[in-house]
C-alpha atoms as a PDB file:
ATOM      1  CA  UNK A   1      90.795  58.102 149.834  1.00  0.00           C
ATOM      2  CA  UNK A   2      89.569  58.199 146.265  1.00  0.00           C
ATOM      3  CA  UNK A   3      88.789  55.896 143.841  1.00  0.00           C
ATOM      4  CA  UNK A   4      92.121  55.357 141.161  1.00  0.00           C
ATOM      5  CA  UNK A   5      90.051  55.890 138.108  1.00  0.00           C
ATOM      6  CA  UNK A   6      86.829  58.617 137.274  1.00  0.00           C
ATOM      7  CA  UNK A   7      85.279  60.543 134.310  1.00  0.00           C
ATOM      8  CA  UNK A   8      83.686  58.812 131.752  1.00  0.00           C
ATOM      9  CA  UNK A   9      84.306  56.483 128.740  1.00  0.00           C
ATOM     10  CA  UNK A  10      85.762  59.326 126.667  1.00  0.00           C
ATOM     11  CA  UNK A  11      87.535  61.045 129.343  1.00  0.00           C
ATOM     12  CA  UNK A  12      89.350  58.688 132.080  1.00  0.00           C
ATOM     13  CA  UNK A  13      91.223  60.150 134.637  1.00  0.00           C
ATOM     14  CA  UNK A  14      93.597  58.329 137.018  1.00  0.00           C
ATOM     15  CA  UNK A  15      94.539  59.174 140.247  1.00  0.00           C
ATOM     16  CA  UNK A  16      97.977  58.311 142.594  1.00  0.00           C
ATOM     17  CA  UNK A  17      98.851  55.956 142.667  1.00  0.00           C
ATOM     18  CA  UNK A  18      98.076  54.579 139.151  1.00  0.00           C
ATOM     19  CA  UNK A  19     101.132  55.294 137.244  1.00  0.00           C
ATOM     20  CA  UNK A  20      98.550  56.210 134.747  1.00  0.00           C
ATOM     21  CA  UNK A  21      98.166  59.743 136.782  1.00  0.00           C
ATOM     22  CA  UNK A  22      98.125  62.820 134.478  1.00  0.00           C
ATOM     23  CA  UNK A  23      97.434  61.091 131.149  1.00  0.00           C
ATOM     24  CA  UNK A  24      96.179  63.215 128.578  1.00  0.00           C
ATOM     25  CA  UNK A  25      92.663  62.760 127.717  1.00  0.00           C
ATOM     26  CA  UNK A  26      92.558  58.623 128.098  1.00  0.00           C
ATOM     27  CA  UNK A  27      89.446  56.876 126.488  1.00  0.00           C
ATOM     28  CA  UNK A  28      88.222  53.586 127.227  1.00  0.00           C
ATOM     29  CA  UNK A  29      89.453  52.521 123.806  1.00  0.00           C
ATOM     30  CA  UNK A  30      93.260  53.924 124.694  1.00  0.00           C
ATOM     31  CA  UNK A  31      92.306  52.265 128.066  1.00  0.00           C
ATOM     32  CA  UNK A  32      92.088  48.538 126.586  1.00  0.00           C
ATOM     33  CA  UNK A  33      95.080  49.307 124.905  1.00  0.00           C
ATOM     34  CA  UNK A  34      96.845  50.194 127.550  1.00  0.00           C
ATOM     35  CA  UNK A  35      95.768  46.935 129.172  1.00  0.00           C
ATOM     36  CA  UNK A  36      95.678  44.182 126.257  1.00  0.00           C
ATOM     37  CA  UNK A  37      97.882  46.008 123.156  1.00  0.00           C
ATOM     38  CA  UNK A  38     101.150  44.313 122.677  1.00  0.00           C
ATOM     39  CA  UNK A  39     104.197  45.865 124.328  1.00  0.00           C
ATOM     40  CA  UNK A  40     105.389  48.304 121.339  1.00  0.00           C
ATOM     41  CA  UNK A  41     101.733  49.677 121.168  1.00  0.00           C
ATOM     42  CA  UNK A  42     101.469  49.983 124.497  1.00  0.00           C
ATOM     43  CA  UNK A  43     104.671  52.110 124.492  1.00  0.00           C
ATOM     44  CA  UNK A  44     103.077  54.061 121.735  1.00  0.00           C
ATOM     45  CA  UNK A  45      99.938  54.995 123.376  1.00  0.00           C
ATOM     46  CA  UNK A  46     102.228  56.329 126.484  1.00  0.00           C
ATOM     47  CA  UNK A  47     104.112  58.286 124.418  1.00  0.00           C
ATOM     48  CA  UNK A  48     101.186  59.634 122.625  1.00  0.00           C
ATOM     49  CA  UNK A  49      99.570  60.101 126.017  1.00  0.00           C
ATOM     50  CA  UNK A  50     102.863  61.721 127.419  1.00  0.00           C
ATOM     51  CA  UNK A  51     102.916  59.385 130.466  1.00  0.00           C
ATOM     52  CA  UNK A  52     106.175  57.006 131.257  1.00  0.00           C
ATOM     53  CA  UNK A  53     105.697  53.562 129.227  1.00  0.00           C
ATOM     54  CA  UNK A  54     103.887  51.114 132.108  1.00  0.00           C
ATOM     55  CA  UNK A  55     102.487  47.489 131.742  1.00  0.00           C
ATOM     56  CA  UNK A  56      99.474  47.961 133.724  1.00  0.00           C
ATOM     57  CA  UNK A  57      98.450  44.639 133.992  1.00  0.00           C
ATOM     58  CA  UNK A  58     102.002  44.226 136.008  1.00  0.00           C
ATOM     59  CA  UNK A  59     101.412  47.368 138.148  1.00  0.00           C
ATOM     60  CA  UNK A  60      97.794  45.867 138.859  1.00  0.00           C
ATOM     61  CA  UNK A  61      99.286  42.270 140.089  1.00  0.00           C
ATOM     62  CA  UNK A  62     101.762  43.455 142.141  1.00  0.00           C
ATOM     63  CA  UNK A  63      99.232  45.566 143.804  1.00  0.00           C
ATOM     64  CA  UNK A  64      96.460  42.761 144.400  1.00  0.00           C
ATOM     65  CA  UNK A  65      99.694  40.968 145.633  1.00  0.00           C
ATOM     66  CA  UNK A  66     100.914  43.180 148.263  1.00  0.00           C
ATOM     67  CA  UNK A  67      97.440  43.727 149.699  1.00  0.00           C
ATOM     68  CA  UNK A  68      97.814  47.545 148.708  1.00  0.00           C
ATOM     69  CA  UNK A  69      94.706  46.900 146.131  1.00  0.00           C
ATOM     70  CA  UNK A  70      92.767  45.747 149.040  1.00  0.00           C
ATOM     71  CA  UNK A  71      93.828  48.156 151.301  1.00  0.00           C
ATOM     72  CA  UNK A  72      92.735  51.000 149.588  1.00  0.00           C
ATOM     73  CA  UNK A  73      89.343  49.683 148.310  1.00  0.00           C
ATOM     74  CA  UNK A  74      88.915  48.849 152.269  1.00  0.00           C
ATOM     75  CA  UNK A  75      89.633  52.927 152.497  1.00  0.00           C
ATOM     76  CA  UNK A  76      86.799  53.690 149.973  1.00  0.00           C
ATOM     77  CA  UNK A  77      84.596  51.525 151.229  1.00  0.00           C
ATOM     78  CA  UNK A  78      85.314  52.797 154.828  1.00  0.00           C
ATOM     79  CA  UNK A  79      85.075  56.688 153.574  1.00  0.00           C
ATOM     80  CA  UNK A  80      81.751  56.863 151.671  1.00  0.00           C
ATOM     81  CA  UNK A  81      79.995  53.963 152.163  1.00  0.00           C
ATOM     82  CA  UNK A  82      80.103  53.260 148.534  1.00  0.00           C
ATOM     83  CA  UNK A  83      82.156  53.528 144.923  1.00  0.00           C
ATOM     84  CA  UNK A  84      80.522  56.275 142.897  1.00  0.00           C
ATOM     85  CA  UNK A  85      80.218  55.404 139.303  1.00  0.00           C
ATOM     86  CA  UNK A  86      80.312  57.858 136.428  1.00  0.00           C
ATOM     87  CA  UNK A  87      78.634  56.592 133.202  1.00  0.00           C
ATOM     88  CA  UNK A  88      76.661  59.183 131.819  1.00  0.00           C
ATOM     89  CA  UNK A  89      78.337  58.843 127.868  1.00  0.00           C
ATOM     90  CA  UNK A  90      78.467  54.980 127.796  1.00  0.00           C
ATOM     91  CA  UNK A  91      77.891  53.785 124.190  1.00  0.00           C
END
């Protein structure tokens, strides 16, 4: 199992099952958007981004809530022994 989010500040990418899968070139900046912008800009940014409108910090609860959060960091953990982190272009 992989980690749900890789790259680098200027480049996220998200992986299944993040409903953020397939954005367009997502910075850390669109990223905090995404997760603290008020509902019409965080419509904006999906549209811009060409992903379906989400509320992330929804999606993330009922994940942590349903134990699928933990399961799959369990699976990482299990699988390599660690979380590789990417931060070569951190500001």
């Amino acid at each position: 199992m992989q980690e749900l989010v890789g790259g680098t500040r200027k480049n996220m990418k998200f992986a299944a099952p993040c409903p953020l899968e397939g954005a367009k070139k997502l910075t850390w900046d669109d990223f905090k958007v995404l997760v603290l912008g008020k509902k019409q800009e965080v419509i904006d940014m999906c549209v811009a981004k060409e992903v379906k409108p989400v509320d992330i910090r929804l999606w993330c609860k009922r994940s942590v809530s349903t134990g699928a959060a933990m399961k799959r960091f369990s699976d990482i953990l299990a699988g390599s022994g660690e979380v590789a982190v990417d931060d070569d272009d951190d500001e």
